[in-house]
Protein backbone atom coordinates (compact mmCIF):
# COMPACT_ATOMS: atom_id res chain seq x y z
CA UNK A 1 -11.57 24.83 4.93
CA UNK A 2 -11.97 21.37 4.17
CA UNK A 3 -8.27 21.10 3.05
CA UNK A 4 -6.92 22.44 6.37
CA UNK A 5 -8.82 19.83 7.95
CA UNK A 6 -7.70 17.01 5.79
CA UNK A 7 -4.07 18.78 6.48
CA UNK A 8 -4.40 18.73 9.99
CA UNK A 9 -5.86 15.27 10.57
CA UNK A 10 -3.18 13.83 8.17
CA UNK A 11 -0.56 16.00 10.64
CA UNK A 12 -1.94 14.36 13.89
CA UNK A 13 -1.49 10.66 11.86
CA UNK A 14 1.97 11.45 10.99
CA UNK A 15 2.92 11.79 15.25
CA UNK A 16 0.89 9.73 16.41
CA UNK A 17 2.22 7.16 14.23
CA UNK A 18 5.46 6.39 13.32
CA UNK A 19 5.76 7.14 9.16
CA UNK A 20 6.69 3.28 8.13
CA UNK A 21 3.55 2.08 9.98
CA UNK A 22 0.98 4.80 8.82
CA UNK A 23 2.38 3.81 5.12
CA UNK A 24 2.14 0.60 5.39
CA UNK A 25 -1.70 0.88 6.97
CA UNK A 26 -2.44 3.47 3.88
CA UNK A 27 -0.98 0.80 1.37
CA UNK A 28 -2.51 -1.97 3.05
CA UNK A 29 -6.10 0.04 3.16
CA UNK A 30 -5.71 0.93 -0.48
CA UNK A 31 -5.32 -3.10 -1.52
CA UNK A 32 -7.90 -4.01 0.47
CA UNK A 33 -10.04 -1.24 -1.19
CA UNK A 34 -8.94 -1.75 -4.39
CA UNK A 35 -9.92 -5.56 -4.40
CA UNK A 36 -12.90 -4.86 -3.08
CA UNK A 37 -14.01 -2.55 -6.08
CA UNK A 38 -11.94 -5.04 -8.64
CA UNK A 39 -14.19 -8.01 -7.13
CA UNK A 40 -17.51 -5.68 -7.17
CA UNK A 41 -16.72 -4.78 -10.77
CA UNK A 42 -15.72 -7.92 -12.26
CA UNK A 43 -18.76 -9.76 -10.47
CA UNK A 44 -21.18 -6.87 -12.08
CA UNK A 45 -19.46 -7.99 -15.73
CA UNK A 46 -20.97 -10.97 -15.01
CA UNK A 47 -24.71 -9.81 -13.71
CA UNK A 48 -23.59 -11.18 -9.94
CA UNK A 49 -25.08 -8.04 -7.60
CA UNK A 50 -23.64 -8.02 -4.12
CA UNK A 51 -25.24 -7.25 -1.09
CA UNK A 52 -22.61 -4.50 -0.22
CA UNK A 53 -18.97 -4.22 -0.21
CA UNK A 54 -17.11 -7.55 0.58
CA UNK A 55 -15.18 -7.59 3.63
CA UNK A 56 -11.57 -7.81 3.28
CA UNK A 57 -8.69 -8.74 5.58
CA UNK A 58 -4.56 -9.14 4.74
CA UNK A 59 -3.07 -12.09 7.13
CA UNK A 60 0.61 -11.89 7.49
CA UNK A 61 2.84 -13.97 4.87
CA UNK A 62 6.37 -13.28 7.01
CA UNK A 63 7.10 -11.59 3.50
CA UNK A 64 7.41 -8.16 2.32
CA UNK A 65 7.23 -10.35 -1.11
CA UNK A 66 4.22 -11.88 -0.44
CA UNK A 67 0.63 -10.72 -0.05
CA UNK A 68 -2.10 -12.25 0.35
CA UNK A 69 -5.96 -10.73 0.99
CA UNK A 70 -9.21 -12.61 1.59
CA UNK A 71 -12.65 -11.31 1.39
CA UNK A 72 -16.15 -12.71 2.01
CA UNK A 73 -19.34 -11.25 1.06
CA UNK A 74 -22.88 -12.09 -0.14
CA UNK A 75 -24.83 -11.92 -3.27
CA UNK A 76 -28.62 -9.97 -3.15
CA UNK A 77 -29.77 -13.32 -3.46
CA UNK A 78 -27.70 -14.70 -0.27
CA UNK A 79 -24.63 -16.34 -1.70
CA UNK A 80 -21.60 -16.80 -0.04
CA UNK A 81 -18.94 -14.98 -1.82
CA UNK A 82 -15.14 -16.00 -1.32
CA UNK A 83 -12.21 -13.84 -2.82
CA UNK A 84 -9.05 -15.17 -2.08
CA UNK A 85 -5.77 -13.13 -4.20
CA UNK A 86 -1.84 -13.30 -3.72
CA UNK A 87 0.49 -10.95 -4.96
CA UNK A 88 4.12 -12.70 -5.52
CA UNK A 89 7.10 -9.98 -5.91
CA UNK A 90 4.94 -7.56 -4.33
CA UNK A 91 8.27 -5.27 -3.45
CA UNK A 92 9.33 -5.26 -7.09
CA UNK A 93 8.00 -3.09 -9.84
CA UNK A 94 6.06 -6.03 -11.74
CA UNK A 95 4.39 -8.11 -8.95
CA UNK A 96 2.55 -10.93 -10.10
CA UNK A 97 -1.00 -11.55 -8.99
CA UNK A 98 -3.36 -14.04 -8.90
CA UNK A 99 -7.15 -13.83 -8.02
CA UNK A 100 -10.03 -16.50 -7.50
CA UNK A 101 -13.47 -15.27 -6.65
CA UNK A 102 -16.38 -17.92 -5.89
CA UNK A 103 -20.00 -17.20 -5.60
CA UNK A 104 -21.91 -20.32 -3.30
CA UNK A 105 -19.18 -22.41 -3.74
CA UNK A 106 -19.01 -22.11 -7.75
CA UNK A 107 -15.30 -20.46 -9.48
CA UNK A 108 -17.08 -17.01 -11.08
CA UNK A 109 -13.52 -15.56 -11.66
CA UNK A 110 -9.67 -17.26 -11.70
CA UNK A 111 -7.11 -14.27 -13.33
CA UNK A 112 -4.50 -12.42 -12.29
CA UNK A 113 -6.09 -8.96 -12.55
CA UNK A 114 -8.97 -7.39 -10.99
CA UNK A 115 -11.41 -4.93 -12.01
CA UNK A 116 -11.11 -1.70 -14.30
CA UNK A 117 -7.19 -1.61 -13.94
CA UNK A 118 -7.46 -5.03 -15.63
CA UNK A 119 -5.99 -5.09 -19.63
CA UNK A 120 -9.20 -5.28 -22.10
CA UNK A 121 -11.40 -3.91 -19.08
CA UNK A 122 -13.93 -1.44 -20.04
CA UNK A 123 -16.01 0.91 -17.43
């Protein structure tokens, strides 16, 4: 039941929107998303606990090359938190990316991968 459901809603999205925009709000979502998890695990690595997910947003580059995402959030202990990443040759196989996370104004993190996806990560 909960399939047909999932099947349905995804059928409504498809009208209602035209198929290059719902993609491109599903990719988008899905970056977003999966900074947000590469920033909450690489910040765990180093014993930095959040005070929930960071909040993410995409501001346009004019580039389908080009993406960039910022996020803010807080540490349990108040921080500010500041992720800023940019993915050059983002429409190629290979894009290159490049990450910086902050935690009260201090560089925790500067690499070009985030999170478990990352080469040498571990879970």
């Amino acid at each position: 039941m909960n399939a047909l459901r999932a099947g349905l809603l995804a059928a409504l999205l498809v009208f209602a929107l035209s198929g290059c925009d719902l993609m491109q709000r599903i990719s988008d979502g899905a970056y977003r998303n999966a900074v947000t998890d590469g920033t909450i695990a690489e910040l765990r690595k180093r014993g930095v606990r959040l005070d929930g997910r960071p909040s993410c947003e995409m501001p346009s580059t004019g580039s389908e090359s080009v993406v960039r995402v910022r996020c803010t959030g807080r540490t349990v202990a108040g921080l500010p938190v500041e992720v800023s990443g940019e993915a050059t040759q983002a429409d190629t196989e290979r894009p290159r990316e490049q990450y910086l996370i902050t935690v009260g104004g201090k560089t925790v993190v500067d690499q070009d991968c985030l999170g478990l996806g990352c080469p040498g990560a571990s879970s």
